[in-house]
C-alpha atoms as a PDB file:
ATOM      1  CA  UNK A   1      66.373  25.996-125.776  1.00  0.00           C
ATOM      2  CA  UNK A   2      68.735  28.607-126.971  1.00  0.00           C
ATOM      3  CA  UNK A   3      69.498  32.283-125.914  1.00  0.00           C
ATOM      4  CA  UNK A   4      70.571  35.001-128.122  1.00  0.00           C
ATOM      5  CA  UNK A   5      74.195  37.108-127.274  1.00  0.00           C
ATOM      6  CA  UNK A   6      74.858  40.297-128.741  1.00  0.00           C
ATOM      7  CA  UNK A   7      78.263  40.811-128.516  1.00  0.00           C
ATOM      8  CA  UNK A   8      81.203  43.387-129.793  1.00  0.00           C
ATOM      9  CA  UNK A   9      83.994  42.784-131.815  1.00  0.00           C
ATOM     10  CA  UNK A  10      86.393  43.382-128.845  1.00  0.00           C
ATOM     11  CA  UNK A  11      84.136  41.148-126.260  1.00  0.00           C
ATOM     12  CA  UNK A  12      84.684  37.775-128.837  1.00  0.00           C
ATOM     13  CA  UNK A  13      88.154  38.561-129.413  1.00  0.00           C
ATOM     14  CA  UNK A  14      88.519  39.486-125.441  1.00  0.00           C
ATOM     15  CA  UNK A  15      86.810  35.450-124.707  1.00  0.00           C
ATOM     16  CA  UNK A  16      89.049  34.094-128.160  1.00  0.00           C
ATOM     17  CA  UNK A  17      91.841  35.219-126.338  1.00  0.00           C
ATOM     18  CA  UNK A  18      91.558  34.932-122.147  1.00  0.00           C
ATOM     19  CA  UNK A  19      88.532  32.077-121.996  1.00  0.00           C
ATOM     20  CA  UNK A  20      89.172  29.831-124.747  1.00  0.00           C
ATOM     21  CA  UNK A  21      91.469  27.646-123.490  1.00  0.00           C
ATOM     22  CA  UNK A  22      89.215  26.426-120.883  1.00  0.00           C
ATOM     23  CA  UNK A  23      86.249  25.508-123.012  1.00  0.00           C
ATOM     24  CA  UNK A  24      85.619  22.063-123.514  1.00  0.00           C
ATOM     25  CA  UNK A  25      81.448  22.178-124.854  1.00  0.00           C
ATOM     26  CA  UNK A  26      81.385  21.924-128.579  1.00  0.00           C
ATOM     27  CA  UNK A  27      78.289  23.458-128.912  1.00  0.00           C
ATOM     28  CA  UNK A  28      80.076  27.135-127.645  1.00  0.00           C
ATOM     29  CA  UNK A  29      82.779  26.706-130.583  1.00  0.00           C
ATOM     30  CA  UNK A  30      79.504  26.061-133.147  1.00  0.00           C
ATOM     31  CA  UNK A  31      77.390  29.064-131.500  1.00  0.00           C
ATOM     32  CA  UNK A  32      80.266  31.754-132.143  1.00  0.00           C
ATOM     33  CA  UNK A  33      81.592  29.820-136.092  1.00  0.00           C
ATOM     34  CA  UNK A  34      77.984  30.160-136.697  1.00  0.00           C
ATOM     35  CA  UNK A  35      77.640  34.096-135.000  1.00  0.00           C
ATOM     36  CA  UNK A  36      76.532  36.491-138.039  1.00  0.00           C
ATOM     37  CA  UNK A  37      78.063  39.971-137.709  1.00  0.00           C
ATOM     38  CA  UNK A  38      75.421  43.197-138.135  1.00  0.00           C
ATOM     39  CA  UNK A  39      75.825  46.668-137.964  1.00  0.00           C
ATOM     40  CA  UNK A  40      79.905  46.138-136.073  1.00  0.00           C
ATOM     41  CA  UNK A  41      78.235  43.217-133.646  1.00  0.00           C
ATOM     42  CA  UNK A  42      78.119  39.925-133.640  1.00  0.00           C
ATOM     43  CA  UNK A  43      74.973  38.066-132.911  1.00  0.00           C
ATOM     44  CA  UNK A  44      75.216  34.380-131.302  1.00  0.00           C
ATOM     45  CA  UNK A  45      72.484  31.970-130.908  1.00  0.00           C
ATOM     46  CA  UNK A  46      73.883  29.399-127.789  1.00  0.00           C
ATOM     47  CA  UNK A  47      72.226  26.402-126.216  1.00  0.00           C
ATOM     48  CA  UNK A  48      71.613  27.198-122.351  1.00  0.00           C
ATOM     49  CA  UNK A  49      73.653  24.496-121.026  1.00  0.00           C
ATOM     50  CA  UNK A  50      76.763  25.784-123.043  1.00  0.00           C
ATOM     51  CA  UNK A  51      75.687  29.303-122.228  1.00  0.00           C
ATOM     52  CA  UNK A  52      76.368  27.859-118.446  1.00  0.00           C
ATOM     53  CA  UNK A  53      79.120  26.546-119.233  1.00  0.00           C
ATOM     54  CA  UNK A  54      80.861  29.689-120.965  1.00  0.00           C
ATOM     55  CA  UNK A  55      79.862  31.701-117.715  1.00  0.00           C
ATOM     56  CA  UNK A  56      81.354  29.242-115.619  1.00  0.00           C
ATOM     57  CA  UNK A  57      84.889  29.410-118.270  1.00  0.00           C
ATOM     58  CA  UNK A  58      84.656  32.999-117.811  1.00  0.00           C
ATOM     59  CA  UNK A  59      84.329  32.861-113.645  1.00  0.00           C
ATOM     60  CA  UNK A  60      86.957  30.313-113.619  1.00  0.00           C
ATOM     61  CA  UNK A  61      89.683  32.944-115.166  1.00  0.00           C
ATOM     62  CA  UNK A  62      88.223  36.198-113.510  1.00  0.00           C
ATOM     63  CA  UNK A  63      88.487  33.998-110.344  1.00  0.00           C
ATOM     64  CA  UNK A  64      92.608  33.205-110.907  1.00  0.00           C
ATOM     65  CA  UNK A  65      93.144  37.007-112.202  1.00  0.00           C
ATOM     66  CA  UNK A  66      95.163  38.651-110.270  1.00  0.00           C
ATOM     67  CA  UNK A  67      97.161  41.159-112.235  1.00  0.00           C
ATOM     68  CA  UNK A  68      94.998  42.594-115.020  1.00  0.00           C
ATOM     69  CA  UNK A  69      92.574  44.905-113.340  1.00  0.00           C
ATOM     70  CA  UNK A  70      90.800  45.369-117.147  1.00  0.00           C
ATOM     71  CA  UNK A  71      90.486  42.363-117.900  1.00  0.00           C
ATOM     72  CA  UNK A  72      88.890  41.852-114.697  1.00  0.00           C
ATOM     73  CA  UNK A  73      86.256  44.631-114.988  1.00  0.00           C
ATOM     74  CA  UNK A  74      85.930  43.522-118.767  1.00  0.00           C
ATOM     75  CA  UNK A  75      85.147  39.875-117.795  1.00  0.00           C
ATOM     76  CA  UNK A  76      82.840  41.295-114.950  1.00  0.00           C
ATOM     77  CA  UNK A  77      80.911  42.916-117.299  1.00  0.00           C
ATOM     78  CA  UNK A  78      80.377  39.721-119.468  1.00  0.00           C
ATOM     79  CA  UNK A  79      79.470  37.531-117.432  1.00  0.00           C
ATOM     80  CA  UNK A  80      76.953  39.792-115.638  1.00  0.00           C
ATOM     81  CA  UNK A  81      75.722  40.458-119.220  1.00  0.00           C
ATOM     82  CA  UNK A  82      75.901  36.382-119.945  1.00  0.00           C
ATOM     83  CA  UNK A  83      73.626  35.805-116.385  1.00  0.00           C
ATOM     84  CA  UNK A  84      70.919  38.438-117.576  1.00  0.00           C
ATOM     85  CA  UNK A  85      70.447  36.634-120.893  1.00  0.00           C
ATOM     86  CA  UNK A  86      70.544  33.193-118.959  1.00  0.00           C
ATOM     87  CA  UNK A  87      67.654  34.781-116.888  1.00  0.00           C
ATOM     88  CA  UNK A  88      65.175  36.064-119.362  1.00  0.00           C
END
């Protein structure tokens, strides 16, 4: 089963940049090389089980930031975002 993401340009670079590195699930790299970008957004089919797994990579660094209160709030955002689409 897969879930669709709508995401902005800022929220892929944001994960590119502070999630990334602790992403180990292939099928999260092939869901965003494969996102197709409409109207300034980029639109992401992922598998649920890699959808679980790039909420849990996205807890794991909001959960060891201490210094960056933006990135904080940003990454608060997404995941609460990722958790609605996990839910529908």
């Amino acid at each position: 089963m897969t879930k669709k993401l709508t995401l902005t340009k800022h929220q892929v670079e944001l994960l590119e940049k502070e999630v990334s590195d602790y992403i180990i699930n292939s099928d999260i790299d092939d869901a965003f090389n494969n996102a197709v970008l409409k109207n300034g957004k980029y639109h992401i089919s992922i598998k649920v089980d890699a959808l679980e797994e790039l909420i849990g990579s996205a807890c794991f660094v909001f959960n060891h930031e201490e210094k960056n209160k933006n990135l904080v709030l940003e990454l608060d955002a997404l995941i609460d975002y990722f958790e609605s689409v996990l839910e529908k």
